[in-house]
C-alpha atoms as a PDB file:
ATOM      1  CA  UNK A   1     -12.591  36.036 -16.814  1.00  0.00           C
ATOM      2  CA  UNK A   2     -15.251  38.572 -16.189  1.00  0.00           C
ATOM      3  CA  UNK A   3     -14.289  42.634 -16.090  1.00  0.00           C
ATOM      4  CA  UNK A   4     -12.421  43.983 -12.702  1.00  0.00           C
ATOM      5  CA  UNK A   5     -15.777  44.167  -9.612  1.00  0.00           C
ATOM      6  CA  UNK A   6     -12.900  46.039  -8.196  1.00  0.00           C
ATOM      7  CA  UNK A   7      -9.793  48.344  -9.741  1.00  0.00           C
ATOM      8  CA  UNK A   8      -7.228  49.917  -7.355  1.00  0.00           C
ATOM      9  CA  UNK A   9      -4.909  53.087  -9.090  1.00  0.00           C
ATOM     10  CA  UNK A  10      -2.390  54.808  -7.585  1.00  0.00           C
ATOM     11  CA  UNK A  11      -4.092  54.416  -3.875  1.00  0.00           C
ATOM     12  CA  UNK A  12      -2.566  56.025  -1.096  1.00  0.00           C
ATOM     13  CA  UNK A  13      -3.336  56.976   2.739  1.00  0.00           C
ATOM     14  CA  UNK A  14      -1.716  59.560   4.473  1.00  0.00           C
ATOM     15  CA  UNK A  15      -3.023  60.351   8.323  1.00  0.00           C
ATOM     16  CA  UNK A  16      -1.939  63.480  10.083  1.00  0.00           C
ATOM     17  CA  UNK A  17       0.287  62.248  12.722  1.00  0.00           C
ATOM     18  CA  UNK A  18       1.604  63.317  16.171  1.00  0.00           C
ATOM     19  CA  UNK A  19       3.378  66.526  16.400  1.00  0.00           C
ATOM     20  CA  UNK A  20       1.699  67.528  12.737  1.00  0.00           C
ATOM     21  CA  UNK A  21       3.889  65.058  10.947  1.00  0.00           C
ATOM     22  CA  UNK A  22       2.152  62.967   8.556  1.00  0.00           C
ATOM     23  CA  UNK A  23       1.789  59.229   8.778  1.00  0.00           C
ATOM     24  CA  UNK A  24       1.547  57.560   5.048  1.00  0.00           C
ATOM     25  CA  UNK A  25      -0.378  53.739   5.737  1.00  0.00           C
ATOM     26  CA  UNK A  26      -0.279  52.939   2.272  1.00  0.00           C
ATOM     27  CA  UNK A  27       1.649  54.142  -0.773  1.00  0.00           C
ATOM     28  CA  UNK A  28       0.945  53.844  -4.510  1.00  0.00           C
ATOM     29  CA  UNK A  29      -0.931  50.610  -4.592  1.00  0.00           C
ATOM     30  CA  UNK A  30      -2.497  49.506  -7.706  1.00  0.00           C
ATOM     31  CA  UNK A  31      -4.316  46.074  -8.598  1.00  0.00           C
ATOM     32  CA  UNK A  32      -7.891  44.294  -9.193  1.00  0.00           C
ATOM     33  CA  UNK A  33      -9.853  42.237  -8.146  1.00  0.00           C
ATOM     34  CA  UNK A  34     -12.587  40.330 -10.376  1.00  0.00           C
ATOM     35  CA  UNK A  35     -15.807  38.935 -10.030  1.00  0.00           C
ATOM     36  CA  UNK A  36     -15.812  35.735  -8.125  1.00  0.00           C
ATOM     37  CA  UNK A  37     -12.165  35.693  -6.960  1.00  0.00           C
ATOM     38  CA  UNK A  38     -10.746  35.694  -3.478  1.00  0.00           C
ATOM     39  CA  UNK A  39      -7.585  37.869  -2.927  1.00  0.00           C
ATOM     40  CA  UNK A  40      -5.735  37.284  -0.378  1.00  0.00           C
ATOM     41  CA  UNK A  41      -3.477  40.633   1.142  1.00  0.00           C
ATOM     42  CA  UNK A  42      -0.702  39.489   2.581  1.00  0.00           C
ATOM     43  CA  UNK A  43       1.616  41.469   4.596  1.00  0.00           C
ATOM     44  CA  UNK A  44       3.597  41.914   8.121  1.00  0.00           C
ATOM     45  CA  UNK A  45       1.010  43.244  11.288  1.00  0.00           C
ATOM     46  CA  UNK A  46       0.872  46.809  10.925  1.00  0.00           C
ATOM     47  CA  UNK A  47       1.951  47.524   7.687  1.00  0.00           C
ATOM     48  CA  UNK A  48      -1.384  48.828   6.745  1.00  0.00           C
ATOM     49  CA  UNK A  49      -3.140  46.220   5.216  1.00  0.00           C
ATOM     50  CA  UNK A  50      -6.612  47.053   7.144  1.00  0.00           C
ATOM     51  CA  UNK A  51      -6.345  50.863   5.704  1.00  0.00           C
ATOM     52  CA  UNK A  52      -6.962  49.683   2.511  1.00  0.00           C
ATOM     53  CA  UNK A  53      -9.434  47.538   3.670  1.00  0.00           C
ATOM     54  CA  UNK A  54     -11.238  50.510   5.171  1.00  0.00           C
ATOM     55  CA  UNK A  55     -10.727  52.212   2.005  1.00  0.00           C
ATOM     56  CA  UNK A  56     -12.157  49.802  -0.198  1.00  0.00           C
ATOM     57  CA  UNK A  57     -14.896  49.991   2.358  1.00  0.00           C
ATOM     58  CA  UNK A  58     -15.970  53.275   2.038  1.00  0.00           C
ATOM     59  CA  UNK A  59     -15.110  53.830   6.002  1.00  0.00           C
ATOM     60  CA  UNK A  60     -11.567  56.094   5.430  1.00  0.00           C
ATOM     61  CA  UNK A  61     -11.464  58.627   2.249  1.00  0.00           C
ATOM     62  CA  UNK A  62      -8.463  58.559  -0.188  1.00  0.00           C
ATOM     63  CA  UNK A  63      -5.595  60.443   0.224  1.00  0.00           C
ATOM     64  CA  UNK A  64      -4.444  60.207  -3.707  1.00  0.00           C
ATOM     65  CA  UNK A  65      -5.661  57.997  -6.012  1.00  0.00           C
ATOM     66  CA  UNK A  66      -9.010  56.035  -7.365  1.00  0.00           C
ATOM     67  CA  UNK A  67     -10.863  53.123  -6.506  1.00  0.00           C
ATOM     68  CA  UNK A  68     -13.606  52.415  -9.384  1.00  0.00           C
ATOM     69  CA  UNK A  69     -15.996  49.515  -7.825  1.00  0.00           C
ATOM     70  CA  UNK A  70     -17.471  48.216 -11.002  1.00  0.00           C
ATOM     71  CA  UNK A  71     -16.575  50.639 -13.461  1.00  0.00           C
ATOM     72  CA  UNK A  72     -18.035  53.326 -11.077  1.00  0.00           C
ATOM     73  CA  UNK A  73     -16.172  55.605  -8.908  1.00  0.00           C
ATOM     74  CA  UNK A  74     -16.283  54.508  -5.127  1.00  0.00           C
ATOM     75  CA  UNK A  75     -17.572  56.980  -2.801  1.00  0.00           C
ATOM     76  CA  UNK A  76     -18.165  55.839   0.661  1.00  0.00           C
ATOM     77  CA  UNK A  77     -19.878  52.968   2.582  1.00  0.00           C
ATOM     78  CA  UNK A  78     -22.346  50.564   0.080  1.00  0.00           C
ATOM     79  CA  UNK A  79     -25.175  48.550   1.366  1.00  0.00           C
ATOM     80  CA  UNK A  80     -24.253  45.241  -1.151  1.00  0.00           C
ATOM     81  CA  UNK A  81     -20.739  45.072   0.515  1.00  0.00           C
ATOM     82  CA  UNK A  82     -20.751  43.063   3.565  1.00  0.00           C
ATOM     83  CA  UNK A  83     -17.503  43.021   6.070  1.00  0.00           C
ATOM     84  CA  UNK A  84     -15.928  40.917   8.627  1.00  0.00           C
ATOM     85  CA  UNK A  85     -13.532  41.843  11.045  1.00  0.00           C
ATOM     86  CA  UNK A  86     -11.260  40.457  13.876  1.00  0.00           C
ATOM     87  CA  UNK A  87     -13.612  40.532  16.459  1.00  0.00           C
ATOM     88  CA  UNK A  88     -17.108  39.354  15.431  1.00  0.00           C
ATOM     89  CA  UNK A  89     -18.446  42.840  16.849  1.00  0.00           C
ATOM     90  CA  UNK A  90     -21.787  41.180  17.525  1.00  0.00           C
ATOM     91  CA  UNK A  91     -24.541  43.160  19.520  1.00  0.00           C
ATOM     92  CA  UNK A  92     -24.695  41.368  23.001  1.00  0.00           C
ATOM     93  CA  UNK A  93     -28.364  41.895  23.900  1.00  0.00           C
ATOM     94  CA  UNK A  94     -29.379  40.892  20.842  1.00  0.00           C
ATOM     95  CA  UNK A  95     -30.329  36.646  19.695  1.00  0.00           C
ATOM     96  CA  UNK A  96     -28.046  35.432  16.845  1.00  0.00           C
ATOM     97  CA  UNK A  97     -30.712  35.341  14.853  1.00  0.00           C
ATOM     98  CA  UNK A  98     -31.441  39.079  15.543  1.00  0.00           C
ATOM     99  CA  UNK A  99     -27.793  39.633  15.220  1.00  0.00           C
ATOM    100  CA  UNK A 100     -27.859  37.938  11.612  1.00  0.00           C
ATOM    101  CA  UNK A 101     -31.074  39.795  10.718  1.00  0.00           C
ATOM    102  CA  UNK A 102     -29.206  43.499  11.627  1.00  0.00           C
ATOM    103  CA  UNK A 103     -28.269  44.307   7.979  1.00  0.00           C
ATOM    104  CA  UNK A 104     -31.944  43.014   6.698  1.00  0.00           C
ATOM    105  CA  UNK A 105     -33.330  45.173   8.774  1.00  0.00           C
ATOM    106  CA  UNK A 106     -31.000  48.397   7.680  1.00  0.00           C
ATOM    107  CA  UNK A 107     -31.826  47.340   3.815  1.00  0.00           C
ATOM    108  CA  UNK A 108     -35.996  47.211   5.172  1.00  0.00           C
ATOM    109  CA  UNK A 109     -36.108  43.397   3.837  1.00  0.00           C
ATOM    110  CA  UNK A 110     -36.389  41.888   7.282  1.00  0.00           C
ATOM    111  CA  UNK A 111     -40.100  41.480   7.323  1.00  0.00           C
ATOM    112  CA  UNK A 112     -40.154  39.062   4.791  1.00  0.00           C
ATOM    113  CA  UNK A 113     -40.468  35.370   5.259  1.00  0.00           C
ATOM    114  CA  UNK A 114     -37.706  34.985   2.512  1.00  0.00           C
ATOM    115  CA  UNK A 115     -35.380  37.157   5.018  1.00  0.00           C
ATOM    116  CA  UNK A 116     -36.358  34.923   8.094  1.00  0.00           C
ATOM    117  CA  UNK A 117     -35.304  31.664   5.909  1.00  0.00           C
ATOM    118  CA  UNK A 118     -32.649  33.431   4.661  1.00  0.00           C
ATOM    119  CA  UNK A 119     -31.148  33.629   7.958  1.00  0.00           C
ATOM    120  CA  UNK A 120     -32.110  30.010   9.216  1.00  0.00           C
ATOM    121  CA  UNK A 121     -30.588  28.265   5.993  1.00  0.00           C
ATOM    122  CA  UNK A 122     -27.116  30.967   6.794  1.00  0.00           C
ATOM    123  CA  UNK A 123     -27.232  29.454  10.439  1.00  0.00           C
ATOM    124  CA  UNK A 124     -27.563  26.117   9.158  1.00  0.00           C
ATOM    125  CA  UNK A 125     -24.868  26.034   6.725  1.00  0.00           C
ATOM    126  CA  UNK A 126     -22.442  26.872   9.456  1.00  0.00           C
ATOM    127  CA  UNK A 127     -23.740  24.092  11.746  1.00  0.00           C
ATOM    128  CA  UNK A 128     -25.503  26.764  14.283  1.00  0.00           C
ATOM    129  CA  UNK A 129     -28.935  25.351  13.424  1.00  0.00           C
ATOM    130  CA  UNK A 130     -30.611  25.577  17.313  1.00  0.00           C
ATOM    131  CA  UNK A 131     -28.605  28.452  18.203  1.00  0.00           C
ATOM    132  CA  UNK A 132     -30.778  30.781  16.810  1.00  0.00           C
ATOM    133  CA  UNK A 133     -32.177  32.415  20.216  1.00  0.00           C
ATOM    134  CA  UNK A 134     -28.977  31.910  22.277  1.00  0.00           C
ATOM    135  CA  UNK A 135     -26.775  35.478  22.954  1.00  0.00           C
ATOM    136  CA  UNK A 136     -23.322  36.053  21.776  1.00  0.00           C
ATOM    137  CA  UNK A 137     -22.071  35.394  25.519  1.00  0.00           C
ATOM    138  CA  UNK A 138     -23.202  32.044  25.469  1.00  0.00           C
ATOM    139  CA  UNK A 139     -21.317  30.979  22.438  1.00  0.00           C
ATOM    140  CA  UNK A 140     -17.515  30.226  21.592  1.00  0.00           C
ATOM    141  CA  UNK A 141     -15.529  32.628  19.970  1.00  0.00           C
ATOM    142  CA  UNK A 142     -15.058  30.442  16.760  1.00  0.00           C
ATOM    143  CA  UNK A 143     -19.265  30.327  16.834  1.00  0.00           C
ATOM    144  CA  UNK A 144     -19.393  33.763  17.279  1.00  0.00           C
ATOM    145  CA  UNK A 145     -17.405  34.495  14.522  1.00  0.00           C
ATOM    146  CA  UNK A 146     -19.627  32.122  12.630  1.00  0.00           C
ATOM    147  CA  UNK A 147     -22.373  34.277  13.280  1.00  0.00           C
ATOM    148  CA  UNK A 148     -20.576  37.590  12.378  1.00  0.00           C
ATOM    149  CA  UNK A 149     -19.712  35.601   9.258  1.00  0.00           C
ATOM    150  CA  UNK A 150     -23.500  34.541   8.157  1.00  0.00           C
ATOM    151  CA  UNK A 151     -24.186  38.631   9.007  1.00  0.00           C
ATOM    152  CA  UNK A 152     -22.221  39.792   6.381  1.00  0.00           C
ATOM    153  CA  UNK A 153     -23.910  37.385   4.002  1.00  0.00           C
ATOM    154  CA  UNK A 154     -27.673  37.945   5.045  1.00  0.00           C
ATOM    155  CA  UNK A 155     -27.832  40.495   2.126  1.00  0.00           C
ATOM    156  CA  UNK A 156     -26.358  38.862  -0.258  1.00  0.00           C
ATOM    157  CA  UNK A 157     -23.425  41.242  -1.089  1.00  0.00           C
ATOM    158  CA  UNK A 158     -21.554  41.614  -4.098  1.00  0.00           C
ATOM    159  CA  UNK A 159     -18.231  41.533  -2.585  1.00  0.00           C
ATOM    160  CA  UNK A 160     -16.970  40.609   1.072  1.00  0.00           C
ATOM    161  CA  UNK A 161     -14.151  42.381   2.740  1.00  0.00           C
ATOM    162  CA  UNK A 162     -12.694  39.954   5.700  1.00  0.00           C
ATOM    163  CA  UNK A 163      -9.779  41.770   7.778  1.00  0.00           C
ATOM    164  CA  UNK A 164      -7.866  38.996   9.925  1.00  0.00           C
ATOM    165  CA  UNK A 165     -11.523  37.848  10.518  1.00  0.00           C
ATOM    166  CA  UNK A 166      -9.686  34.226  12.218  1.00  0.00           C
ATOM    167  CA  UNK A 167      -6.337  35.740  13.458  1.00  0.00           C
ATOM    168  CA  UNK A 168      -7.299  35.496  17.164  1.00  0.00           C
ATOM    169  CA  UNK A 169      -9.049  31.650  17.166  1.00  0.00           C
ATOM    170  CA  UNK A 170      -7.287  28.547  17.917  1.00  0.00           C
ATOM    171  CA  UNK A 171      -5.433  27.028  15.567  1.00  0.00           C
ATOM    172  CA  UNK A 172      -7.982  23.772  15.077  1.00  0.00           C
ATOM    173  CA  UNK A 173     -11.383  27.111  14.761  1.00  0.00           C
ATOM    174  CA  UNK A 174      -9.206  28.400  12.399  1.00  0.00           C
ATOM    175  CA  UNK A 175      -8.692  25.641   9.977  1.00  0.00           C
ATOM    176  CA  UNK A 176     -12.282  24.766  10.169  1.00  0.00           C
ATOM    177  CA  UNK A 177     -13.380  28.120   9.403  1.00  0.00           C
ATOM    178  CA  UNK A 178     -10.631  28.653   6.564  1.00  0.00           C
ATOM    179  CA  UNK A 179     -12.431  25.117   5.280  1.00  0.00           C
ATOM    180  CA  UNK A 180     -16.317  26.570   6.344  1.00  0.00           C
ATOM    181  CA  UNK A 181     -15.387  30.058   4.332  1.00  0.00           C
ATOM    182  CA  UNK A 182     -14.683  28.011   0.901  1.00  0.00           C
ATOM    183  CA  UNK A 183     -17.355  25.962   1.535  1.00  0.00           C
ATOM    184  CA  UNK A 184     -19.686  29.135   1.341  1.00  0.00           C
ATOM    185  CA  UNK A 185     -17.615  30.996  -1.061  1.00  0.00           C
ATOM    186  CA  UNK A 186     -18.861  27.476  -3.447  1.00  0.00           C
ATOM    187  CA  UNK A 187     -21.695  28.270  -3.112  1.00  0.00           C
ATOM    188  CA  UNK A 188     -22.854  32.002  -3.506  1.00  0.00           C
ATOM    189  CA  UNK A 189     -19.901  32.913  -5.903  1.00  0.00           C
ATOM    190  CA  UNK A 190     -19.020  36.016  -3.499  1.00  0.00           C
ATOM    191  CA  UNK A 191     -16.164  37.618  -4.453  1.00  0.00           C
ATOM    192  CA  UNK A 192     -13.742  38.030  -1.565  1.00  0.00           C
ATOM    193  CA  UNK A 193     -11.028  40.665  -0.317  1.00  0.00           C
ATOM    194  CA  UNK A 194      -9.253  38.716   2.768  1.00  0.00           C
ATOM    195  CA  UNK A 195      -6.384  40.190   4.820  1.00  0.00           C
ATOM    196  CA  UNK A 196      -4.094  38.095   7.201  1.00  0.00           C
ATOM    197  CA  UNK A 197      -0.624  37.953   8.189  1.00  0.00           C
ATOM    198  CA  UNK A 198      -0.931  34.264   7.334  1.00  0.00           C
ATOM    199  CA  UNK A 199       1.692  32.686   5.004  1.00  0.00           C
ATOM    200  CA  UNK A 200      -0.529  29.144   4.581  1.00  0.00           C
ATOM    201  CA  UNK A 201      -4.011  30.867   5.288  1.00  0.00           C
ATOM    202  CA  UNK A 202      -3.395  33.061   2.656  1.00  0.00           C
ATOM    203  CA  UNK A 203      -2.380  30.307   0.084  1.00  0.00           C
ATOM    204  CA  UNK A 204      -5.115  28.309   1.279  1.00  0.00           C
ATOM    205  CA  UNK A 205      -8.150  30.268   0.456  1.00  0.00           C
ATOM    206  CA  UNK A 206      -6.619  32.163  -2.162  1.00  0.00           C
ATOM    207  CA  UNK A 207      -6.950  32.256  -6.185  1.00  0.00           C
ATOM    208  CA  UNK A 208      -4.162  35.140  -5.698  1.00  0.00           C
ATOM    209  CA  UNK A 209      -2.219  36.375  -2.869  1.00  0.00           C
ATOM    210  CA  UNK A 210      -1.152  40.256  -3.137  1.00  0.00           C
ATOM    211  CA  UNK A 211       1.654  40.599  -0.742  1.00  0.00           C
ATOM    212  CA  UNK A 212       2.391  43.948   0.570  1.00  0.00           C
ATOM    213  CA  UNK A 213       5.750  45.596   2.123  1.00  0.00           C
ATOM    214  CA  UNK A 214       5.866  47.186   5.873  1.00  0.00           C
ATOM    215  CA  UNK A 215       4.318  50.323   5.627  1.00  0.00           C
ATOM    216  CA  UNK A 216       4.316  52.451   4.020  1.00  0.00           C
ATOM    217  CA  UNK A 217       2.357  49.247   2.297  1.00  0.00           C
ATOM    218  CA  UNK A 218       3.220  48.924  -1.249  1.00  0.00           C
ATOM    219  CA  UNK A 219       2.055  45.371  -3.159  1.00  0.00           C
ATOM    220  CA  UNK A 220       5.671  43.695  -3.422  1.00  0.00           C
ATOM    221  CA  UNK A 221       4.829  40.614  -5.476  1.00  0.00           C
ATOM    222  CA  UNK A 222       1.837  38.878  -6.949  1.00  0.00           C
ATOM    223  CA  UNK A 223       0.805  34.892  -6.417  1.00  0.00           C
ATOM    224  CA  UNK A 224      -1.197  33.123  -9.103  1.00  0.00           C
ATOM    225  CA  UNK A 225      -2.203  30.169  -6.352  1.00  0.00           C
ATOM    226  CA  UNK A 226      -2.895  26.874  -9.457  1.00  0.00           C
ATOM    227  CA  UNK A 227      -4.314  24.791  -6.858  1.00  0.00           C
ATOM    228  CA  UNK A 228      -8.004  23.466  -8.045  1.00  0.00           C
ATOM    229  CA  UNK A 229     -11.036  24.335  -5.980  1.00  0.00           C
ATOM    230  CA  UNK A 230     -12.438  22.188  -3.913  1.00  0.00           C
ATOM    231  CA  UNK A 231      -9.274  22.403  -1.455  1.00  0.00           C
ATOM    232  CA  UNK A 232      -8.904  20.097   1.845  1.00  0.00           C
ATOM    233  CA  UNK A 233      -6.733  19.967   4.415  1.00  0.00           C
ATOM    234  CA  UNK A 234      -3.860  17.541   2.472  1.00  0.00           C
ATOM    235  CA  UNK A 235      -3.028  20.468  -0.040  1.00  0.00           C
ATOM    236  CA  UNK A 236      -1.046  21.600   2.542  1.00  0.00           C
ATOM    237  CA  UNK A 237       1.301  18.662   2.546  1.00  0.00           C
ATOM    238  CA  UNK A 238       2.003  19.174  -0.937  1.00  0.00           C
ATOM    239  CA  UNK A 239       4.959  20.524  -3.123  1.00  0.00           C
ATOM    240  CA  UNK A 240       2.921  23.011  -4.542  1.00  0.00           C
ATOM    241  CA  UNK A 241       1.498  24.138  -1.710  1.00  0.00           C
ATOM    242  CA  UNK A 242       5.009  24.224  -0.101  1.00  0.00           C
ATOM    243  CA  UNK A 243       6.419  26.399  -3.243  1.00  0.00           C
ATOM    244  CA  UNK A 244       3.616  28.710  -3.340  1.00  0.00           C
ATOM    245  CA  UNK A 245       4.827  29.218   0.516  1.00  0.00           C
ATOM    246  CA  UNK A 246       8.568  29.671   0.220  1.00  0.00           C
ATOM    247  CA  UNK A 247       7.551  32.153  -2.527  1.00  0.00           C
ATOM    248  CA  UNK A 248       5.397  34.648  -0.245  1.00  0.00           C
ATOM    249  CA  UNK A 249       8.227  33.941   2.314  1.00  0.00           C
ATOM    250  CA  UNK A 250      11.164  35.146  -0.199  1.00  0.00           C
ATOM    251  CA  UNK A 251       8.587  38.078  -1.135  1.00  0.00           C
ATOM    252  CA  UNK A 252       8.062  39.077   2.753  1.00  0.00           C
ATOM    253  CA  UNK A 253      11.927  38.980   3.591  1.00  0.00           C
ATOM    254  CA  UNK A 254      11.803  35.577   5.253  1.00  0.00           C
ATOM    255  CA  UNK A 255      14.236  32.536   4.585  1.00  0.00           C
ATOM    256  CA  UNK A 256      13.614  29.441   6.021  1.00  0.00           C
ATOM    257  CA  UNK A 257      16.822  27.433   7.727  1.00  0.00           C
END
C-alpha cells in the first residue's frame, strides 16, 4: 500500500464549556488513513465524531496533538480537500450547475471549457443530466445531496471528508447513494474519510471501519472489512457481512437478542 495521505497522533479537542468548565470532544486518537482508502468512523451520535472531522478539515484547531496530511503538517482549511455534510448546504438562488461550479470558481478554473464539462459529466454520472438549470428547491433531498456530492468533486480533491452526508434520507436514497458513492469512489480513486452512526453503512462502503467510544471519543477497535470491491446490495445477506456487523456491535456495547 502507498504511504499514510493522512496520519492522526495523539489528537485531542477540548472546548471551553459552560460555567468555564472544559468540554473534551475527542481524546488521544491516533490512526491513518492511506491513499485510496475509505475509512469509515463509527461511533454513537454525539460522541464527537464530526470534531475530528472538522479537525482534519482545517475548520477547528487542535487542542494537543498532530495531524501530518501527507507527510506535511496540517494547518487549516486546503483547497484539494472537498467535504460533504448532512445537509447538502447548497446556495438556493443559485442553478445546480452554478452550485457545482462554486469551488471552480474559488480555485479561478471556472472559465474553462474543461471546468464546464467537468461539471456536466459530474451531473451525469449521478443521473442529474437535465437538471442542470433547475434550483435546489425544486429538487428532492436525495438529488440535492447528489448535487452537494458532485460539488465536492468538481476540483478534483485529494481526499473527501463526508460527515453523516445520508443520515437524514430515506432508507431506499440512502442505499442508492451508499451504491452511487462507490460507484464514483471506482472511478476517481478519491480517498475517503466517512462518518455515520451506521453499523451496515459503515461496513458497506468501508475498506476499514474505526469505531470510536462516547465522548470523550477515543478509537475503541479497528475493522479490516475483506469484502472485494465492486460491492452490491446481496453482501449484506452474507455471513461475512453479518460478522463484520456483530463485531462493530460487540465494539459499540451492543448485543443482539
Amino acid at each position: 500500500m502507498s504511504t499514510p495521505l493522512i496520519e492522526a497522533r495523539g489528537v485531542s479537542k477540548t472546548f471551553a464549556g459552560g460555567g468555564g468548565e472544559p468540554l473534551k470532544a475527542v481524546d488521544e486518537v491516533d490512526f491513518e488513513v492511506r491513499a485510496g482508502e475509505l475509512v469509515a468512523l463509527l461511533g454513537p451520535s454525539g460522541c464527537g465524531k464530526t470534531t475530528l472531522m472538522r479537525v482534519l478539515a482545517g475548520l477547528e484547531p487542535l487542542t494537543t496533538g498532530e495531524i501530518r496530511i501527507d507527510g506535511a503538517p496540517a494547518s487549516g482549511p486546503r483547497p484539494d480537500f472537498g467535504m460533504v455534510f448532512q445537509s447538502p448546504t447548497l446556495m438556493p438562488w443559485r442553478s445546480v450547475f452554478d452550485n457545482v461550479m462554486y469551488p471552480m470558481e474559488v480555485l479561478r478554473r471556472h472559465r474553462s471549457a474543461a471546468a464546464r464539462a467537468r461539471v456536466r459529466a459530474l451531473l451525469e454520472s449521478v443521473g442529474l443530466g437535465g437538471f442542470e438549470r433547475h434550483l435546489p428547491a425544486q429538487l428532492s433531498g436525495g438529488m440535492q445531496q447528489r448535487v452537494a456530492l458532485c460539488r465536492a468533486l468538481v476540483h478534483e480533491p485529494a481526499l473527501l471528508l463526508m460527515d453523516e452526508p445520508f443520515g437524514a434520507l430515506d432508507e431506499l436514497t440512502r442505499l442508492q447513494l451508499n451504491d452511487l458513492l462507490l460507484e464514483l469512489r471506482r472511478a476517481s480513486g478519491t480517498t475517503i474519510v466517512f462518518v455515520t452512526h451506521s453499523i451496515p453503512e459503515a461496513v458497506y462502503l468501508s475498506d476499514r471501519v474505526l469505531v470510536f467510544s462516547a465522548r470523550p471519543c477515543h478509537i475503541d477497535r479497528e475493522i479490516a472489512v475483506d469484502i472485494a470491491y465492486p460491492r452490491s446490495l446481496g453482501v449484506r445477506h452474507t455471513a461475512v457481512f453479518n460478522d463484520l456487523e456483530r463485531e462493530a456491535e460487540r465494539a459499540l456495547g451492543l448485543e443482539r437478542a
